[in-house]
Structure formats: C-alpha cells, structure tokens
Protein backbone atom coordinates (compact mmCIF):
# COMPACT_ATOMS: atom_id res chain seq x y z
CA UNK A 1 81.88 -34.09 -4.64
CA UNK A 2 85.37 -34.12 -3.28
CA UNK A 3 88.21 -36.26 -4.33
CA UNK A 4 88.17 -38.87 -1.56
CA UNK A 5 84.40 -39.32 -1.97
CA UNK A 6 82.53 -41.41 -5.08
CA UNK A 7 78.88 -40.22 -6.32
CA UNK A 8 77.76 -43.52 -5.13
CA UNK A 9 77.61 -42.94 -1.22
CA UNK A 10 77.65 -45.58 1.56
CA UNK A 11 75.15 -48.20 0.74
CA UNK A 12 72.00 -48.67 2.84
CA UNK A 13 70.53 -52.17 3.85
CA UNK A 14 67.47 -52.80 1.61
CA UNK A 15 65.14 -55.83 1.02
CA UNK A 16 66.06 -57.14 -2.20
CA UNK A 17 64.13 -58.96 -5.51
CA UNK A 18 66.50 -61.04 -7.70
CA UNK A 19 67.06 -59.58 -11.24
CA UNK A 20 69.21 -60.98 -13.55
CA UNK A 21 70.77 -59.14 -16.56
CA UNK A 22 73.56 -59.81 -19.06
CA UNK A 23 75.98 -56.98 -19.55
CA UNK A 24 79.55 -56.28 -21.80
CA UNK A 25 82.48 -57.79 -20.61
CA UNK A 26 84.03 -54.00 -20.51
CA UNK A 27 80.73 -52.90 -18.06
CA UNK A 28 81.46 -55.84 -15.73
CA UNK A 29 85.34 -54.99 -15.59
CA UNK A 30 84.24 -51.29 -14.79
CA UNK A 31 82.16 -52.44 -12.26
CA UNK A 32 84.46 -54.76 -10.71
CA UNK A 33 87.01 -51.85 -10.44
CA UNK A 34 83.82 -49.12 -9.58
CA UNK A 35 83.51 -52.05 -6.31
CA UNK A 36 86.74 -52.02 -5.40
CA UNK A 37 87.13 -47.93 -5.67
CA UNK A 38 84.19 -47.79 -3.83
CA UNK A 39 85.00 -50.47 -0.63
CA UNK A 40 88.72 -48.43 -0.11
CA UNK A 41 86.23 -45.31 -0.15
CA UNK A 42 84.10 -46.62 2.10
CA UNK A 43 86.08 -49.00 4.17
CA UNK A 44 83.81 -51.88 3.55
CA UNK A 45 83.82 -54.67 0.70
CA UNK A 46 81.02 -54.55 -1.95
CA UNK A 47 80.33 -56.68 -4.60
CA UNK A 48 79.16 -55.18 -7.83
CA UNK A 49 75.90 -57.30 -7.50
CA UNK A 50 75.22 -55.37 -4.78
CA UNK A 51 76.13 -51.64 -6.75
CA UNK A 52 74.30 -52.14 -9.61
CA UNK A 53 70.37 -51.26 -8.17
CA UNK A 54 72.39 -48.81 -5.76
CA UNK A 55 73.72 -47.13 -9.45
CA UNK A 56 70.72 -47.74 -11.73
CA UNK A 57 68.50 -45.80 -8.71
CA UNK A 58 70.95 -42.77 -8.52
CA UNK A 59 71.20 -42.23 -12.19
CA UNK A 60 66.89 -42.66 -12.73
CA UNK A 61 66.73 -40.22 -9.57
CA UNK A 62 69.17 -37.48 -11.38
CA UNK A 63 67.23 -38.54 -14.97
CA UNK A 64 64.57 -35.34 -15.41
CA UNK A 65 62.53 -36.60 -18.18
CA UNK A 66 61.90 -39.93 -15.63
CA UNK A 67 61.48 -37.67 -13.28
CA UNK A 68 58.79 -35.61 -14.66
CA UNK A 69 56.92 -38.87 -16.06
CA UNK A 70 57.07 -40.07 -12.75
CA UNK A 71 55.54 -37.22 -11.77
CA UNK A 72 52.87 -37.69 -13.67
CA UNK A 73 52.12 -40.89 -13.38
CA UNK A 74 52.94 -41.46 -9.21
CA UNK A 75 55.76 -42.08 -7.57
CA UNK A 76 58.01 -45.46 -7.87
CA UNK A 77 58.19 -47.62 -5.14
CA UNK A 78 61.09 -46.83 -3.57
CA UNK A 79 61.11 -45.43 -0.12
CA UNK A 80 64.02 -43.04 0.31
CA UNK A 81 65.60 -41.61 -3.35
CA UNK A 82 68.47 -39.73 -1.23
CA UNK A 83 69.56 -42.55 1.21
CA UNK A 84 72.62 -43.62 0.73
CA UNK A 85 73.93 -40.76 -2.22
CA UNK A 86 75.88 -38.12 -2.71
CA UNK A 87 76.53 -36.04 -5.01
C-alpha cells in the first residue's frame, strides 16, 4: 500500500439492500473522517453510508477463519471479493 493510496480502493457500483445499524459516536466520527480521506484519495465524494458494506466486505474477505468456514459451507453471495480493493 503506498502513502497516497487507502486499503479501501475506488468503490464499484453495486445493487444495494438497506441495513440499518447503530454504531459509537467515536466509529461514526472515524468514518466521517475515513470518507473524507478517502474522496481526496479518490477524487470523488463518498458518504460513509456508502463505505461501510465496501469496509465490512474487505475485512470478512482478509478474515481466515470466515474464510475457511465459508469454505466449507459455499461461497457468500457476493460476486467479485477483489473489485474495488487494494491492499
């Protein structure tokens, strides 16, 4: 990862399926400031709504006991694990 680049990557379009969640007040400030990090990156505004399944999928994709479960079990629904991350 080099310094001008986050873990996060560009984000791709995706369909979507509302989730709602209640979080900290520290997470959401880190995530406001993670969107605005990443849109200076990136060159294009984000909201953190729109991080959030973007962050959750790149941290169960690098998570090996998931992985390996997964494994198991069959694969999640997800079409494309890499799109759209770095790291």
């Amino acid at each position: 990862m080099t310094a001008n680049k986050l873990r996060l990557g560009p984000l791709p379009k995706t369909e979507t399926v509302k989730l709602t969640f209640a979080c900290p007040a520290s997470l959401k400030a880190d995530l406001e400031r993670y969107a605005e990090l990443h849109a200076q990156t990136y060159g294009k505004p984000v909201d953190t709504v729109t991080l959030i399944p973007h962050m959750l999928e790149a941290f169960m994709a690098r998570d090996r006991g998931f992985r390996r479960k997964r494994g198991q079990s069959g694969q999640l629904s997800r079409v494309s694990r890499s799109e759209g991350m770095s790291g």
